[in-house]
PDB file of N, CA and C in Angstrom:
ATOM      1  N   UNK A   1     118.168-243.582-123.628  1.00  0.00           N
ATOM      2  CA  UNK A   1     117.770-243.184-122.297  1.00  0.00           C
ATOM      3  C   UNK A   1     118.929-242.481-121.574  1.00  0.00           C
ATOM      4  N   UNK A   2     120.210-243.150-121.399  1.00  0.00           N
ATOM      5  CA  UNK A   2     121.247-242.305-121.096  1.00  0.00           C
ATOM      6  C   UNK A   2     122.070-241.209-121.836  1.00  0.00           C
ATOM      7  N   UNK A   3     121.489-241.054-123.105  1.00  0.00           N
ATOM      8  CA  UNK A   3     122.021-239.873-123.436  1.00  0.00           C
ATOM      9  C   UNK A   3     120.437-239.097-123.334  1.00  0.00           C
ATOM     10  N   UNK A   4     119.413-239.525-123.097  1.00  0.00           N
ATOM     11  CA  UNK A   4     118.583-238.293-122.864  1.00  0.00           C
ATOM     12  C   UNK A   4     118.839-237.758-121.527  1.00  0.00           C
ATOM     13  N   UNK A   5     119.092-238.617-120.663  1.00  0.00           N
ATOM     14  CA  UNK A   5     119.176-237.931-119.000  1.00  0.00           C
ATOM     15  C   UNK A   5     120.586-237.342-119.204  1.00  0.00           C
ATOM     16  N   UNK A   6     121.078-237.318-119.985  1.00  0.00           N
ATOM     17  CA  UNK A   6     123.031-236.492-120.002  1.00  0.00           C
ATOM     18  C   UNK A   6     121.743-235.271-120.893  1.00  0.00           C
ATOM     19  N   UNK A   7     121.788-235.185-121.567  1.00  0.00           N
ATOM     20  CA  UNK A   7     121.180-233.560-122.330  1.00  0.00           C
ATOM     21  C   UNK A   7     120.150-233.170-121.322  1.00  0.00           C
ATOM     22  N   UNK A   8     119.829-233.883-120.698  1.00  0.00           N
ATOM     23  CA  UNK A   8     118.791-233.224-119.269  1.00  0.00           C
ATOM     24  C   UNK A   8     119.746-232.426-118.249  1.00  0.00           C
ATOM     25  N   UNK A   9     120.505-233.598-117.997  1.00  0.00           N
ATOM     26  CA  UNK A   9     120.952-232.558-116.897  1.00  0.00           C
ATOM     27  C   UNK A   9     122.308-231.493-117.348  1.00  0.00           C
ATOM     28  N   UNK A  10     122.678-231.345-119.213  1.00  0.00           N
ATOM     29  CA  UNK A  10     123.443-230.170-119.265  1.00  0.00           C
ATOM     30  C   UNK A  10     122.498-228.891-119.383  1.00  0.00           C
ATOM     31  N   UNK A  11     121.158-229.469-119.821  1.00  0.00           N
ATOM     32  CA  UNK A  11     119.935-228.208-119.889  1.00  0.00           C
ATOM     33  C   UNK A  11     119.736-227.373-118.608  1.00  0.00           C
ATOM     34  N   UNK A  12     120.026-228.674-117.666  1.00  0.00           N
ATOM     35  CA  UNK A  12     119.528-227.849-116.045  1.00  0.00           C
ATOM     36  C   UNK A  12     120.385-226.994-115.349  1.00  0.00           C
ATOM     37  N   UNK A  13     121.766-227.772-115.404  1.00  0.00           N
ATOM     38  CA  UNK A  13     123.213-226.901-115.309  1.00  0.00           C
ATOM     39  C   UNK A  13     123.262-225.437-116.253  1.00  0.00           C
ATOM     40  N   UNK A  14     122.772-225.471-117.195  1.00  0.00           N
ATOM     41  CA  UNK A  14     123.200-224.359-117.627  1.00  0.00           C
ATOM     42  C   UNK A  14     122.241-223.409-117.449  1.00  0.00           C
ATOM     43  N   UNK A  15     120.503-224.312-117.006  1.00  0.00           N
ATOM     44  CA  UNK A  15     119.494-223.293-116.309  1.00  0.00           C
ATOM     45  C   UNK A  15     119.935-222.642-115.051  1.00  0.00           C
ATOM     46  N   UNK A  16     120.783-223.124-114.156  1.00  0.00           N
ATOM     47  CA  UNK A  16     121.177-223.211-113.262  1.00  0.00           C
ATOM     48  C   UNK A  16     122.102-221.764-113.198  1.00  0.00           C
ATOM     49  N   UNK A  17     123.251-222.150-114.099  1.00  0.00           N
ATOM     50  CA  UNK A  17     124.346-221.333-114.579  1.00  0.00           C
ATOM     51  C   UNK A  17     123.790-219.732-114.716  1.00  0.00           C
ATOM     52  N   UNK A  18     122.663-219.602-115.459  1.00  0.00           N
ATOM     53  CA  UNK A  18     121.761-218.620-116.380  1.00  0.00           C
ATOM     54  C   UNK A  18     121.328-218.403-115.175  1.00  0.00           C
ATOM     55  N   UNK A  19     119.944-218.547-114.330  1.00  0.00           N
ATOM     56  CA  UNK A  19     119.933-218.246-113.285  1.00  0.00           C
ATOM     57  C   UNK A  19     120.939-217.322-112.466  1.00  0.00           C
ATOM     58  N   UNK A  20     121.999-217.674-111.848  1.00  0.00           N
ATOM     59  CA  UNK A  20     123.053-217.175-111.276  1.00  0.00           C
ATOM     60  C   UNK A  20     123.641-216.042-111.730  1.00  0.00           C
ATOM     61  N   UNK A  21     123.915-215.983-112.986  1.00  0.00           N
ATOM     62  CA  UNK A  21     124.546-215.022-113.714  1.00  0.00           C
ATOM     63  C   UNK A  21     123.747-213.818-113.663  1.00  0.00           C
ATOM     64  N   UNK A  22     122.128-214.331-114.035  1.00  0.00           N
ATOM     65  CA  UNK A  22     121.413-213.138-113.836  1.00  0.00           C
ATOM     66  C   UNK A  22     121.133-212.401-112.464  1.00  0.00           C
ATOM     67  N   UNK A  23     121.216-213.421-111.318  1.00  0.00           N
ATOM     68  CA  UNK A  23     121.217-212.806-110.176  1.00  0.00           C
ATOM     69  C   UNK A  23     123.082-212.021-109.930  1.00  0.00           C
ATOM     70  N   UNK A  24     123.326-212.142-110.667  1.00  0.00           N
ATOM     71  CA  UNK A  24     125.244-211.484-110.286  1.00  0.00           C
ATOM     72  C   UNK A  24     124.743-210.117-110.786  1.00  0.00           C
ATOM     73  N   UNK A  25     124.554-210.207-111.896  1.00  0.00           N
ATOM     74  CA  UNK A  25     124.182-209.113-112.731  1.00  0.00           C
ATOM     75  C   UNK A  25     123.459-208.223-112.341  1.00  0.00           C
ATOM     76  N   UNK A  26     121.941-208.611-111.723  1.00  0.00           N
ATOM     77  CA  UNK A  26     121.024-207.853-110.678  1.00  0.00           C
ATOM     78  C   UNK A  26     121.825-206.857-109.549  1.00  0.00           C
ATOM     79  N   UNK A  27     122.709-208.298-108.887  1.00  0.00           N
ATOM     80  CA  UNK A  27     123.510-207.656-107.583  1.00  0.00           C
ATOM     81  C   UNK A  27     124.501-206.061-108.326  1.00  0.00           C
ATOM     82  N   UNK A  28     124.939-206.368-108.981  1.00  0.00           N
ATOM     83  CA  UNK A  28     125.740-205.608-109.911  1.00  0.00           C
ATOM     84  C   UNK A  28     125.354-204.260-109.734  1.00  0.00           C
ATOM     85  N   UNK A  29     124.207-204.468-110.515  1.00  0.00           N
ATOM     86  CA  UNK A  29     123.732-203.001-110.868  1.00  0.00           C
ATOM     87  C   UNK A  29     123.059-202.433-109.696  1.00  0.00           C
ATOM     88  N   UNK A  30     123.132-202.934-108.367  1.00  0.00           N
ATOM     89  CA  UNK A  30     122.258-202.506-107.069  1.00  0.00           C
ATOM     90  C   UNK A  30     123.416-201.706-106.662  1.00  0.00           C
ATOM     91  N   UNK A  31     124.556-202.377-106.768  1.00  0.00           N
ATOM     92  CA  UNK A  31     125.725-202.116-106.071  1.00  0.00           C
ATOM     93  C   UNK A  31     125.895-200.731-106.886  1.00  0.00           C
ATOM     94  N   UNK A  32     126.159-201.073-107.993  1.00  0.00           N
ATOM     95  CA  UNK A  32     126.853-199.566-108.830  1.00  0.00           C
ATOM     96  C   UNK A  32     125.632-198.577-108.405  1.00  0.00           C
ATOM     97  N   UNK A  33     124.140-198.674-108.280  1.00  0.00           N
ATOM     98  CA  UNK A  33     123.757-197.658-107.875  1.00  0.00           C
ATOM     99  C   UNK A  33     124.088-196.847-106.330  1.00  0.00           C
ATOM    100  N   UNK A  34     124.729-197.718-105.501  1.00  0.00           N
ATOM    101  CA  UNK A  34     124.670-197.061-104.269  1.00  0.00           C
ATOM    102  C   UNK A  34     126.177-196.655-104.427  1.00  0.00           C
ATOM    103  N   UNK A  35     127.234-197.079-104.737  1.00  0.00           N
ATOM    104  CA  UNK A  35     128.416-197.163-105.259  1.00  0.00           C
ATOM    105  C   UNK A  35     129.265-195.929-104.659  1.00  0.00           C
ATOM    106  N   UNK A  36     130.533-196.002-104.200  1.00  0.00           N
ATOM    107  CA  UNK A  36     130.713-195.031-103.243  1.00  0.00           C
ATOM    108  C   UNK A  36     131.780-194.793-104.634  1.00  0.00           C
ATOM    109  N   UNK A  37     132.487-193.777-104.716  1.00  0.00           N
ATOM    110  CA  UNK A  37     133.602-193.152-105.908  1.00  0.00           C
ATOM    111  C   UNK A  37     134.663-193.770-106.594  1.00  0.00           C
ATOM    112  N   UNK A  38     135.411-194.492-105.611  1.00  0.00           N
ATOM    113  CA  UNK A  38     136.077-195.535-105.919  1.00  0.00           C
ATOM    114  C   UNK A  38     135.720-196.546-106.262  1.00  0.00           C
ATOM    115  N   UNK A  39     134.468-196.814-105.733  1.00  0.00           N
ATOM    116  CA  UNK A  39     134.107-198.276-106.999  1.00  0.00           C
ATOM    117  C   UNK A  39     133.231-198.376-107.922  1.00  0.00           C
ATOM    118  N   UNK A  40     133.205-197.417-108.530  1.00  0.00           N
ATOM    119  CA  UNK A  40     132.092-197.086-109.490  1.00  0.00           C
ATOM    120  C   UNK A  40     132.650-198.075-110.990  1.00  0.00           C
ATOM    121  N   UNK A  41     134.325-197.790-110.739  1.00  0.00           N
ATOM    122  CA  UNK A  41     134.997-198.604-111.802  1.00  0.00           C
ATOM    123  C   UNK A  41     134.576-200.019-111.656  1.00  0.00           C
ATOM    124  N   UNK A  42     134.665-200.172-110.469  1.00  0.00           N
ATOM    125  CA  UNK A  42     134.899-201.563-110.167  1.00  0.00           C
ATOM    126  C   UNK A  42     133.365-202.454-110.297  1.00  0.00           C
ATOM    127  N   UNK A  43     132.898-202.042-110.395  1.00  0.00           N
ATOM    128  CA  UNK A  43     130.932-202.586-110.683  1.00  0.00           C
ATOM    129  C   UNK A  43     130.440-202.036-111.912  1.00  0.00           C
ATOM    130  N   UNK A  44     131.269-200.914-112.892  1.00  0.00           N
ATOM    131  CA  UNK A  44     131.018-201.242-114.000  1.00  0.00           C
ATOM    132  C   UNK A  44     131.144-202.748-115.017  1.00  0.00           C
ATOM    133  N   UNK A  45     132.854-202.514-114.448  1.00  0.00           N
ATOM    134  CA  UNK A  45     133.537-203.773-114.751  1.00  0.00           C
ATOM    135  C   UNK A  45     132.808-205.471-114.754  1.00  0.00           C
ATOM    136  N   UNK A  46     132.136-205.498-113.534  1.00  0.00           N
ATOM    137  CA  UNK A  46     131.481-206.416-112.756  1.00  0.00           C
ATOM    138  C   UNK A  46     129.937-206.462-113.446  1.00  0.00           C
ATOM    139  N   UNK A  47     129.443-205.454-113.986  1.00  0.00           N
ATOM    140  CA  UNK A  47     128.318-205.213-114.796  1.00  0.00           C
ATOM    141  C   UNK A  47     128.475-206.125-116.654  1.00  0.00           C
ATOM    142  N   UNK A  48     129.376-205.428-116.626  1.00  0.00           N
ATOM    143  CA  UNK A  48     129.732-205.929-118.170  1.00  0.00           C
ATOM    144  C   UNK A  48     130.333-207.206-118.540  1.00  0.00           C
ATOM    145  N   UNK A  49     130.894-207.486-117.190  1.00  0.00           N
ATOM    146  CA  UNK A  49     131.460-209.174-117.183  1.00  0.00           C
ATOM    147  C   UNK A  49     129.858-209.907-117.049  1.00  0.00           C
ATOM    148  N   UNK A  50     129.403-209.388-116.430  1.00  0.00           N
ATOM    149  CA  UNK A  50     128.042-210.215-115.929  1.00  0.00           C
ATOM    150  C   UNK A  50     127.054-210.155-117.185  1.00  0.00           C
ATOM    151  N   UNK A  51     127.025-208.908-117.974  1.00  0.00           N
ATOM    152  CA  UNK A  51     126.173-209.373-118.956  1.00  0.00           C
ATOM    153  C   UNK A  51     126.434-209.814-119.931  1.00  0.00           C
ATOM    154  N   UNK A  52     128.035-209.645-120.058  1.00  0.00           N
ATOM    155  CA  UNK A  52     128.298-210.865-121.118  1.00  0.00           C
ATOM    156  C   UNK A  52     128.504-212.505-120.926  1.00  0.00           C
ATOM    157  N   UNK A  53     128.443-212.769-119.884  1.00  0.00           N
ATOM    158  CA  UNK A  53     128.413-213.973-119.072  1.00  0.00           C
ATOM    159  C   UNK A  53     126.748-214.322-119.506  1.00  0.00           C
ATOM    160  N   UNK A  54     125.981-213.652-119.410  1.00  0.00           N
ATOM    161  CA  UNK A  54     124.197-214.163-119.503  1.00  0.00           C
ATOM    162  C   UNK A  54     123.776-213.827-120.754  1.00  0.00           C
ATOM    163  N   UNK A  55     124.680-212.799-121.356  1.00  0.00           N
ATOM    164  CA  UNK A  55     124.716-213.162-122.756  1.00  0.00           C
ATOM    165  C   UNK A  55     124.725-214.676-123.782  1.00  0.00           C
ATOM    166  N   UNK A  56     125.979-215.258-123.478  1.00  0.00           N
ATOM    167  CA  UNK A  56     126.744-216.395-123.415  1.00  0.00           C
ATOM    168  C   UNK A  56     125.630-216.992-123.035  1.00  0.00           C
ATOM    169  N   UNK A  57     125.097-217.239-122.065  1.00  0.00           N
ATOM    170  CA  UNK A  57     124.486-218.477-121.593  1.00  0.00           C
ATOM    171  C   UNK A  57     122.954-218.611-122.651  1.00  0.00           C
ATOM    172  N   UNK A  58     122.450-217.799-122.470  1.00  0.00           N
ATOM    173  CA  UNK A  58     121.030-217.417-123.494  1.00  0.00           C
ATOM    174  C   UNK A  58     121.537-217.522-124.739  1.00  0.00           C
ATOM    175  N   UNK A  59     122.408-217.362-125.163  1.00  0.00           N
ATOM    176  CA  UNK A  59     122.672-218.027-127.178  1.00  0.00           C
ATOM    177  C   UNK A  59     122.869-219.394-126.655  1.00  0.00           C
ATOM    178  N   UNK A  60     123.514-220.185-125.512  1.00  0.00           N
ATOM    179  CA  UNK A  60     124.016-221.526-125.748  1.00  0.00           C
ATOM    180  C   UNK A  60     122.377-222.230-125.064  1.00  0.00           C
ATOM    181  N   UNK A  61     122.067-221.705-124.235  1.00  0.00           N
ATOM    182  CA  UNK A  61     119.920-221.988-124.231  1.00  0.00           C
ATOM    183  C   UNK A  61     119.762-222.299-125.478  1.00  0.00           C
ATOM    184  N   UNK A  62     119.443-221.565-125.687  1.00  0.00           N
ATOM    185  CA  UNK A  62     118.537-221.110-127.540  1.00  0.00           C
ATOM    186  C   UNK A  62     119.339-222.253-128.194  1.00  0.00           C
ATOM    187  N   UNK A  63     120.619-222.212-128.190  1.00  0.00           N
ATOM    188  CA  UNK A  63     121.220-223.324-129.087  1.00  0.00           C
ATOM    189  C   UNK A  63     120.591-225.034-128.635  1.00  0.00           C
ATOM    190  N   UNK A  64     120.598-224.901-127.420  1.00  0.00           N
ATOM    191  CA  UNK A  64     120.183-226.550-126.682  1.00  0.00           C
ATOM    192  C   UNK A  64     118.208-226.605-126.814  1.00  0.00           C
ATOM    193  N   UNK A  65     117.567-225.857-127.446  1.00  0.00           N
ATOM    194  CA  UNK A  65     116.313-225.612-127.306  1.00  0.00           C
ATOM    195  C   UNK A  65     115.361-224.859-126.328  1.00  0.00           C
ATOM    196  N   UNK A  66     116.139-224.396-125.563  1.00  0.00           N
ATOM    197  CA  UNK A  66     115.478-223.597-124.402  1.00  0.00           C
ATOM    198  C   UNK A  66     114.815-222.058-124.412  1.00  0.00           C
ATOM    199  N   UNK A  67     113.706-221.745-124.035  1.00  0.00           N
ATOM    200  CA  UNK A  67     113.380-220.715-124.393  1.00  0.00           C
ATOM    201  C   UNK A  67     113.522-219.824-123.356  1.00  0.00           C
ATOM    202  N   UNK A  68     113.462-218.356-123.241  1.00  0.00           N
ATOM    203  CA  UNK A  68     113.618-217.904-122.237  1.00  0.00           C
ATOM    204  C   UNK A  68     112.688-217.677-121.403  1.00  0.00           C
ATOM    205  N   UNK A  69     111.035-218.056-121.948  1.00  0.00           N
ATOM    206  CA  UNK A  69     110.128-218.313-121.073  1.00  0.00           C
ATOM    207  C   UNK A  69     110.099-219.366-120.648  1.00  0.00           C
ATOM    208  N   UNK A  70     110.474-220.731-120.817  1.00  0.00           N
ATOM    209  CA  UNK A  70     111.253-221.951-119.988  1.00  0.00           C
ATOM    210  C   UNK A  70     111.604-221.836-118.720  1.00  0.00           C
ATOM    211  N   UNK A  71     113.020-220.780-119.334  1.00  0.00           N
ATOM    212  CA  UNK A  71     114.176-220.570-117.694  1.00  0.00           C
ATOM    213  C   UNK A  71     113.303-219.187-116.873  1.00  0.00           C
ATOM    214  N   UNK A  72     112.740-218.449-117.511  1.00  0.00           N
ATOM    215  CA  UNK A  72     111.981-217.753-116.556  1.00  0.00           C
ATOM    216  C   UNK A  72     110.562-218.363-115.556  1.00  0.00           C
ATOM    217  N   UNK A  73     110.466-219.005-116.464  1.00  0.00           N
ATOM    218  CA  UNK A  73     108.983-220.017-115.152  1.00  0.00           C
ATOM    219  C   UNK A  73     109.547-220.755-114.453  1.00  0.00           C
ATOM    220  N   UNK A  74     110.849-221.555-114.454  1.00  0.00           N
ATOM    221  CA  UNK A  74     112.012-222.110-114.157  1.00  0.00           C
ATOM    222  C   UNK A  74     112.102-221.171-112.626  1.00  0.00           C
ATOM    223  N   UNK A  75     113.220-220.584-113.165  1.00  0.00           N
ATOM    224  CA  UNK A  75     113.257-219.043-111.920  1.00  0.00           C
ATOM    225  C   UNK A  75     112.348-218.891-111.139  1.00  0.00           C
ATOM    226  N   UNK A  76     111.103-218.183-111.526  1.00  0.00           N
ATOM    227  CA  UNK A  76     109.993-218.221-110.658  1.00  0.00           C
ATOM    228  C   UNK A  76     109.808-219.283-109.682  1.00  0.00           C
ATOM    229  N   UNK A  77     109.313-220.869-109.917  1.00  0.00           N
ATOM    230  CA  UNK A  77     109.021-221.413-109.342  1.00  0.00           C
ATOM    231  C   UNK A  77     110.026-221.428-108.179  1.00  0.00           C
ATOM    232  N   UNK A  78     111.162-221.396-109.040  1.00  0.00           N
ATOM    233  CA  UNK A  78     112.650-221.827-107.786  1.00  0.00           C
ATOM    234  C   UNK A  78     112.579-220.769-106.659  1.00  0.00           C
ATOM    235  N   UNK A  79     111.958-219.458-106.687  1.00  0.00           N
ATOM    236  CA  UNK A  79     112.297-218.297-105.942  1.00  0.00           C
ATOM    237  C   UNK A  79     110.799-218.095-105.492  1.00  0.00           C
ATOM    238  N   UNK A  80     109.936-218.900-105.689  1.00  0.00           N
ATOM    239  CA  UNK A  80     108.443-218.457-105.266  1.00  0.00           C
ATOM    240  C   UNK A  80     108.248-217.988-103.890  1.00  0.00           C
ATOM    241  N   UNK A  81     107.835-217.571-103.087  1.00  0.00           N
ATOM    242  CA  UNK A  81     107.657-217.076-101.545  1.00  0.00           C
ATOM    243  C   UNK A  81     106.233-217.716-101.661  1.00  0.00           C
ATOM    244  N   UNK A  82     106.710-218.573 -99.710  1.00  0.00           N
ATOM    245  CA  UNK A  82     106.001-219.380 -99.548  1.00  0.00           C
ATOM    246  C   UNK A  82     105.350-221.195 -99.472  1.00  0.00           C
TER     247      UNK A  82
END
């Protein structure tokens, strides 16, 4: 029982984690589109950290059993309007 609620809540943390990363990543690429000259470097940079960051997290999912339609109905519910 206590090691099922410990693999519960590293599943949720890292839903959590995954979540976040993908919203960095989103922000990312909003930014580099409006992106004034000088920071075009700087939100590439911020792009590629971010998708290798949600990279990372989605192999270590998949490794703990998680699917990515899981953390996406996951997401949804968490962000539902209304």
């Amino acid at each position: 029982s206590e090691i099922y609620e410990k693999e519960n809540k590293i599943k949720t943390e890292l839903i959590i984690s995954l979540i976040n990363a993908k919203k960095d990543l989103n922000l990312a690429n909003k930014n580099f589109e409006t992106a004034e000259e000088g920071l075009v470097d700087y939100y590439t940079y911020q792009i590629k950290a971010n998708k290798s960051k949600v990279d990372f997290l989605v192999n270590k999912a998949r490794s703990k059993g998680l699917s990515l339609n899981m953390i996406e109905e996951i997401y949804f519910k968490k962000n539902q309007v209304g």
